[in-house]
Protein backbone atom coordinates (compact mmCIF):
# COMPACT_ATOMS: atom_id res chain seq x y z
CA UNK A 1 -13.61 -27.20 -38.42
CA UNK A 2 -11.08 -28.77 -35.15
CA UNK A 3 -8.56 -26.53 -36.73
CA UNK A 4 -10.55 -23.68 -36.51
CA UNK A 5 -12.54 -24.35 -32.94
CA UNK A 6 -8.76 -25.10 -31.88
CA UNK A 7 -7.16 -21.41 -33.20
CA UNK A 8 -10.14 -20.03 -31.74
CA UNK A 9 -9.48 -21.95 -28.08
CA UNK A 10 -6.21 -20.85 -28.05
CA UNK A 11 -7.01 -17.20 -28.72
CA UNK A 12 -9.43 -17.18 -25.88
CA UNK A 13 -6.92 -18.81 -23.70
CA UNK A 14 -4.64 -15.87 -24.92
CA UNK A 15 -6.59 -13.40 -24.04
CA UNK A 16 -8.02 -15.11 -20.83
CA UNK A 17 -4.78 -15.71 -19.39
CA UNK A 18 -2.60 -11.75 -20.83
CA UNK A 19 -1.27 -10.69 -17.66
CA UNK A 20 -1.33 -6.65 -17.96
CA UNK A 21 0.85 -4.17 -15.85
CA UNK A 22 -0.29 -0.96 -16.72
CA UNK A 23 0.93 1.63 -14.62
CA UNK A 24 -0.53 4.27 -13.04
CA UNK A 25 0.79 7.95 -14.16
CA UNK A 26 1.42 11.06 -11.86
CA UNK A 27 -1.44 13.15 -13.99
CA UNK A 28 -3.38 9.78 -13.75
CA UNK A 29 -3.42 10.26 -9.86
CA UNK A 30 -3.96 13.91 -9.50
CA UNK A 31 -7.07 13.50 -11.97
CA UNK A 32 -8.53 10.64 -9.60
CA UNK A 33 -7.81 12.79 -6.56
CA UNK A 34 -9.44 15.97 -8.25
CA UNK A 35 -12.43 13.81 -9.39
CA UNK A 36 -13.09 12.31 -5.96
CA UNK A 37 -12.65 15.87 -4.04
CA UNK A 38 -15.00 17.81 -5.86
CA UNK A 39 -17.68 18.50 -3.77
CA UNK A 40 -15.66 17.74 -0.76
CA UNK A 41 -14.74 19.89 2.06
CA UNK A 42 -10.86 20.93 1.88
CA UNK A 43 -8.98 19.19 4.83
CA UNK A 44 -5.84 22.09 5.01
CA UNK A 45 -7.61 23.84 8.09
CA UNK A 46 -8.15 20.56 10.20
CA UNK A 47 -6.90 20.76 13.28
CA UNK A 48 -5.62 17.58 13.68
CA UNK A 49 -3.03 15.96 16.27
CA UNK A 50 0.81 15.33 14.96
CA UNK A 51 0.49 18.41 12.24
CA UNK A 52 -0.49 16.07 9.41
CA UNK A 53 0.50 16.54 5.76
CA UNK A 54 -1.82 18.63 3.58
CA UNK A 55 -4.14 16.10 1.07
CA UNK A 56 -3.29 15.83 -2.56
CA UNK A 57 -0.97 13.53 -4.76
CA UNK A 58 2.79 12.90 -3.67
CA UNK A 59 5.13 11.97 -6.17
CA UNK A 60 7.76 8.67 -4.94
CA UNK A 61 10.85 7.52 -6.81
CA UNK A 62 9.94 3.52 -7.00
CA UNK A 63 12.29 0.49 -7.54
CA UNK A 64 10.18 -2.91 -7.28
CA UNK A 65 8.25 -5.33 -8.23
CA UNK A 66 5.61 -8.12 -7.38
CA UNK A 67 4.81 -11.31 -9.10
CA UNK A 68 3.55 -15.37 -8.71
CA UNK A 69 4.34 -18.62 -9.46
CA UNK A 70 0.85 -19.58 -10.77
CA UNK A 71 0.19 -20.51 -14.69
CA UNK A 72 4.04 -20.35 -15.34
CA UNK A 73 5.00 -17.14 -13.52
CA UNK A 74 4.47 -13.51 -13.88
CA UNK A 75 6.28 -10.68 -12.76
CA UNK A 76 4.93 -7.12 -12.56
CA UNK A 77 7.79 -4.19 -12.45
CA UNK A 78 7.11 -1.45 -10.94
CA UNK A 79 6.98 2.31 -13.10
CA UNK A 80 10.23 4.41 -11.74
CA UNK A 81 7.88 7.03 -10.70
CA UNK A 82 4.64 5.90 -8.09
CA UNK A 83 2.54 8.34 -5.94
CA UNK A 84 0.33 8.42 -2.94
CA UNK A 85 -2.65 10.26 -2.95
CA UNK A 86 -3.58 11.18 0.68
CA UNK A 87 -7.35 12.38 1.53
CA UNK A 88 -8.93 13.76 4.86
CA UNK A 89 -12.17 11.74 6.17
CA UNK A 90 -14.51 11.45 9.12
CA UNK A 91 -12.78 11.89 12.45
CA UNK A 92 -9.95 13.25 10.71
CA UNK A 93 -8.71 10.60 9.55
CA UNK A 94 -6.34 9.72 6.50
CA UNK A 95 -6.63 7.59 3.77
CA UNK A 96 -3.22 7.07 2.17
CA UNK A 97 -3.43 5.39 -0.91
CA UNK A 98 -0.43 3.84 -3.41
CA UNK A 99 -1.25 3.07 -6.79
CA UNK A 100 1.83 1.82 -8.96
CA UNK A 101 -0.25 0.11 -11.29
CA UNK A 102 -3.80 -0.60 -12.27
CA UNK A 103 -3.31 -3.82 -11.40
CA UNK A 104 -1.86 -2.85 -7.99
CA UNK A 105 -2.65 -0.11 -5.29
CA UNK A 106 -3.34 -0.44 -1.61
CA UNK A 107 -5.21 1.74 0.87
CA UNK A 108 -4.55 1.99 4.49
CA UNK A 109 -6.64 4.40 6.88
CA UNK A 110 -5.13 6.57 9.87
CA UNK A 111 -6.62 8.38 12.41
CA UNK A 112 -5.29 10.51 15.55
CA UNK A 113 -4.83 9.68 18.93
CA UNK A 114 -4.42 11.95 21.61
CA UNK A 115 -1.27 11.14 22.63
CA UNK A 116 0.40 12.15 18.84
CA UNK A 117 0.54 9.18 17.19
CA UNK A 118 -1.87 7.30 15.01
CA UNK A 119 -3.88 3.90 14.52
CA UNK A 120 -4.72 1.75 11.48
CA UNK A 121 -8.55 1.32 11.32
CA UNK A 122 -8.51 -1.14 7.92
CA UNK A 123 -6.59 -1.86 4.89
CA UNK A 124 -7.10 -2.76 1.31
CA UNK A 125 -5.02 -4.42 -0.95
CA UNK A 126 -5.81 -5.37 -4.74
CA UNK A 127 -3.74 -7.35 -6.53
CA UNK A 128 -4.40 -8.84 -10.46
CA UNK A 129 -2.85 -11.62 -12.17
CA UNK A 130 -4.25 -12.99 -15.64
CA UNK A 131 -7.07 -10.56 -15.91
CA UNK A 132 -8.01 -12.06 -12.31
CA UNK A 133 -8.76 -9.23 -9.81
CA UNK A 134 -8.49 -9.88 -6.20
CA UNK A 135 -9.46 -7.11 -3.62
CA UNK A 136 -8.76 -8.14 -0.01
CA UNK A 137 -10.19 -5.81 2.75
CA UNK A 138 -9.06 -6.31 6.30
CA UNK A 139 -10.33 -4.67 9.45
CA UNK A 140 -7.48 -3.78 11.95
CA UNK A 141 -6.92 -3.20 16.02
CA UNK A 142 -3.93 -0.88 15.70
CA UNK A 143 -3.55 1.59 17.94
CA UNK A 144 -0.03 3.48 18.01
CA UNK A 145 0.89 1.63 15.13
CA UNK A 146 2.42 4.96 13.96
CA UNK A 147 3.92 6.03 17.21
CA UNK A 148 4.40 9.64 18.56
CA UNK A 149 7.64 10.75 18.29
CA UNK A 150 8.03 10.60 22.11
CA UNK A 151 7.17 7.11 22.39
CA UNK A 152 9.26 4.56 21.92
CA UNK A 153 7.86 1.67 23.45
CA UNK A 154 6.54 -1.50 21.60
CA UNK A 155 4.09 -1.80 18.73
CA UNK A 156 1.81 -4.43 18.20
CA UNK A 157 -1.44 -4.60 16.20
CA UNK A 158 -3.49 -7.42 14.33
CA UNK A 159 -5.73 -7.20 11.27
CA UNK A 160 -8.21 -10.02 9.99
CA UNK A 161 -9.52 -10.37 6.14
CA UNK A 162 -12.73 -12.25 5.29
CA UNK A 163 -10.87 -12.86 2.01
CA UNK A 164 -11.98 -12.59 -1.51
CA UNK A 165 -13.21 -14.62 -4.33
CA UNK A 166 -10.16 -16.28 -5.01
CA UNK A 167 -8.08 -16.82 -1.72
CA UNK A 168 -9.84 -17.39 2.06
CA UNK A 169 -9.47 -15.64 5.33
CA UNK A 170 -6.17 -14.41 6.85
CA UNK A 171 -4.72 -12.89 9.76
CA UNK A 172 -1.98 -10.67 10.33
CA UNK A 173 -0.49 -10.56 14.08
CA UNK A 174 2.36 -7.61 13.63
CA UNK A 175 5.13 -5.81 15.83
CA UNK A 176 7.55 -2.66 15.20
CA UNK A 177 10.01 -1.10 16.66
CA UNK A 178 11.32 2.89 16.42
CA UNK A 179 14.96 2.58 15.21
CA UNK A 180 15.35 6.36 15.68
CA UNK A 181 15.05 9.65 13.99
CA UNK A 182 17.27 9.62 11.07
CA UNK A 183 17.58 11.96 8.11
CA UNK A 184 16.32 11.32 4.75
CA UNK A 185 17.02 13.82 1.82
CA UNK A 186 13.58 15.15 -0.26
CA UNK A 187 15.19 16.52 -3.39
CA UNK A 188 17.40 18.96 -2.29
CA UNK A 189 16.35 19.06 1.31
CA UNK A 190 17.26 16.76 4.04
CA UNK A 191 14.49 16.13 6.33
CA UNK A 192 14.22 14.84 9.74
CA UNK A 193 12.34 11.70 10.07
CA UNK A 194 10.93 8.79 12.14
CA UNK A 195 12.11 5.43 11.31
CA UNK A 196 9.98 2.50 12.07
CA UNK A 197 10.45 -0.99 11.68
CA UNK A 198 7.29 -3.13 11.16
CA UNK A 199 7.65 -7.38 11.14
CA UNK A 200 4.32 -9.07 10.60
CA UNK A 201 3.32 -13.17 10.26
CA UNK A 202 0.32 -14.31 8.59
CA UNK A 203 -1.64 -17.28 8.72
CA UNK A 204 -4.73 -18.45 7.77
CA UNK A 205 -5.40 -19.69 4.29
CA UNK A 206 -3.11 -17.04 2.95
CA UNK A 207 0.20 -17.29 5.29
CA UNK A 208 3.42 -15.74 5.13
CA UNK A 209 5.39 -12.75 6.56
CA UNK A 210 6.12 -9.30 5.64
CA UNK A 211 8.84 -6.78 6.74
CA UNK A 212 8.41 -2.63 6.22
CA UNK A 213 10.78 -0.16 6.98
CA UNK A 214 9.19 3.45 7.26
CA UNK A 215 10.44 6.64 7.38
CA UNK A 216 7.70 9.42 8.35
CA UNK A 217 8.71 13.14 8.05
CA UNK A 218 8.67 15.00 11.37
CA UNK A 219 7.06 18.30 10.37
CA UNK A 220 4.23 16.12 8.48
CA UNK A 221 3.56 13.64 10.83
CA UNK A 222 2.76 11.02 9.62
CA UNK A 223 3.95 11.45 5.80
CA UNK A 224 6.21 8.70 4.76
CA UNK A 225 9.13 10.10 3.13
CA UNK A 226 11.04 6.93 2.65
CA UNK A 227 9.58 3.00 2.44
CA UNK A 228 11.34 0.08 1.75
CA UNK A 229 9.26 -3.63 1.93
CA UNK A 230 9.73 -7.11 1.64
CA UNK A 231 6.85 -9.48 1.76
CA UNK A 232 6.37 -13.28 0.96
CA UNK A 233 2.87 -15.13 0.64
CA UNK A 234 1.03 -18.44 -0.06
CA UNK A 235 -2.63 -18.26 -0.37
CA UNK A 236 -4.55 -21.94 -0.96
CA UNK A 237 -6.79 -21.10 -4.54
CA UNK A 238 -9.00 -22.75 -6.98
CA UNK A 239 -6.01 -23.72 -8.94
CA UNK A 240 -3.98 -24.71 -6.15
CA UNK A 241 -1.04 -23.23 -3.54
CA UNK A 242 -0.13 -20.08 -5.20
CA UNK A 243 3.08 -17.97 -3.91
CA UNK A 244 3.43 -14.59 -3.69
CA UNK A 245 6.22 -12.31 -3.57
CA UNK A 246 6.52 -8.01 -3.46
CA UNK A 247 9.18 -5.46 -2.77
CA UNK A 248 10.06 -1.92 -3.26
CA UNK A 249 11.56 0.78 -1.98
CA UNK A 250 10.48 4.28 -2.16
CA UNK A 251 11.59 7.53 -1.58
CA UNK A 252 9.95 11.24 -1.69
CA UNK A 253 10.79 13.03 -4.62
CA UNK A 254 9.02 16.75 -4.22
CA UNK A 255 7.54 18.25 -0.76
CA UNK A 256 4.54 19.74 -2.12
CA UNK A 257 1.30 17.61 -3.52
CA UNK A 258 -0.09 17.73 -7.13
CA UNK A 259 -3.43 18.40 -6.98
């Protein structure tokens, strides 16, 4: 009977503690994105500031990865192929959302100012590590954090999480700078685009720092054609410090969205 109660243990423990990486498919995405618009009005006639990009699924190139120290390690790699879905809300404002794998997608929302460029209202970020989800919703002041083309004065923005079940509150205190419009090739086609550079430091019971480079396309303002990030984490848990690490690059693969 120990024998047995211990083979069973360990099989719970097994399955308890499989860390899954399932990603997240191109047809996976453009079924999400035709399930949650049907019923909804289409968002290609908006007149919105900065000539946005029309809604539906964009298809990324993707080399990355994420993963912690806690329980021994894990690393997630990310699929070579990763997609934002982008969607039209109140105020006209856009959600983008990337989603390389189940266990990973984020959501940011932007919405117009009258100058042409664009602030970050809140953010969401789920992460999951040994069947352990963690969602993390922060509420930002960010305005211009996606400047007009014409400006090119500082950035600056903060965003504050209550944080989850499994890691406390943090807060992010950012700045960027526009390095310059640069061309970045889509397929065959090089486009002109705005490149940003965003450095943010967080503290609070999850701390570290984060660095994004962002490329958004001109003539779909504000698309990001190109994305490359670097970001490095400790949140205080249940089981102790754990440490966090992500980054990727991405890059635009076809113009049009899959819808």
């Amino acid at each position: 009977m120990p024998v047995v109660l211990l083979v069973a243990g360990a099989f719970v423990m097994l399955v308890l503690l499989r860390d899954a990486a399932d990603p997240v498919s191109v047809d996976d995405a453009v079924t999400r994105y035709r399930d949650e618009a049907a019923g909804a009005a289409d968002g290609d006639d908006r007149a919105v500031v900065g000539d946005p990009p029309p809604p539906g699924v964009y298809v990324y190139a993707t080399d990355g990865s994420e993963g912690v120290d806690a329980l021994g390690g894990s690393e997630h790699a990310y699929p070579a192929e990763t997609t934002v879905t982008v969607g039209v809300g109140d105020d006209d404002c856009l959600t983008m959302r990337w989603a390389p794998l189940v266990q990973r997608w984020d959501e940011e929302v932007l919405c117009p100012e009258a100058g042409g460029g664009w602030s970050r209202r809140e953010t969401v970020v789920h992460h999951s590590f040994f069947n352990q989800d963690e969602t993390r919703s922060s509420t930002c002041d960010a305005p211009g954090v996606v400047p007009s083309p014409d400006d090119d004065g500082a950035i600056s923005w903060t965003c504050s999480s209550e944080g989850s079940g499994h890691s406390g509150e943090s807060h992010q205190d950012g700045h960027g700078e526009v390095i310059g419009v640069e061309p970045v090739m889509v397929g065959d086609v090089e486009r002109r685009t705005l490149h940003v550079r965003y450095e943010s430091e967080i503290s609070g019971e999850t701390s570290g720092s984060d660095t994004v480079d962002r490329w958004y396309a001109l003539d779909r303002f504000p698309l990001v054609v190109r994305e490359v990030k670097d970001e490095s984490t400790s949140s205080e848990t249940v089981i102790g410090t754990v440490r966090y690490h992500e980054s990727y690059e991405l890059v635009l693969t076809s113009w049009e969205p899959r819808r």
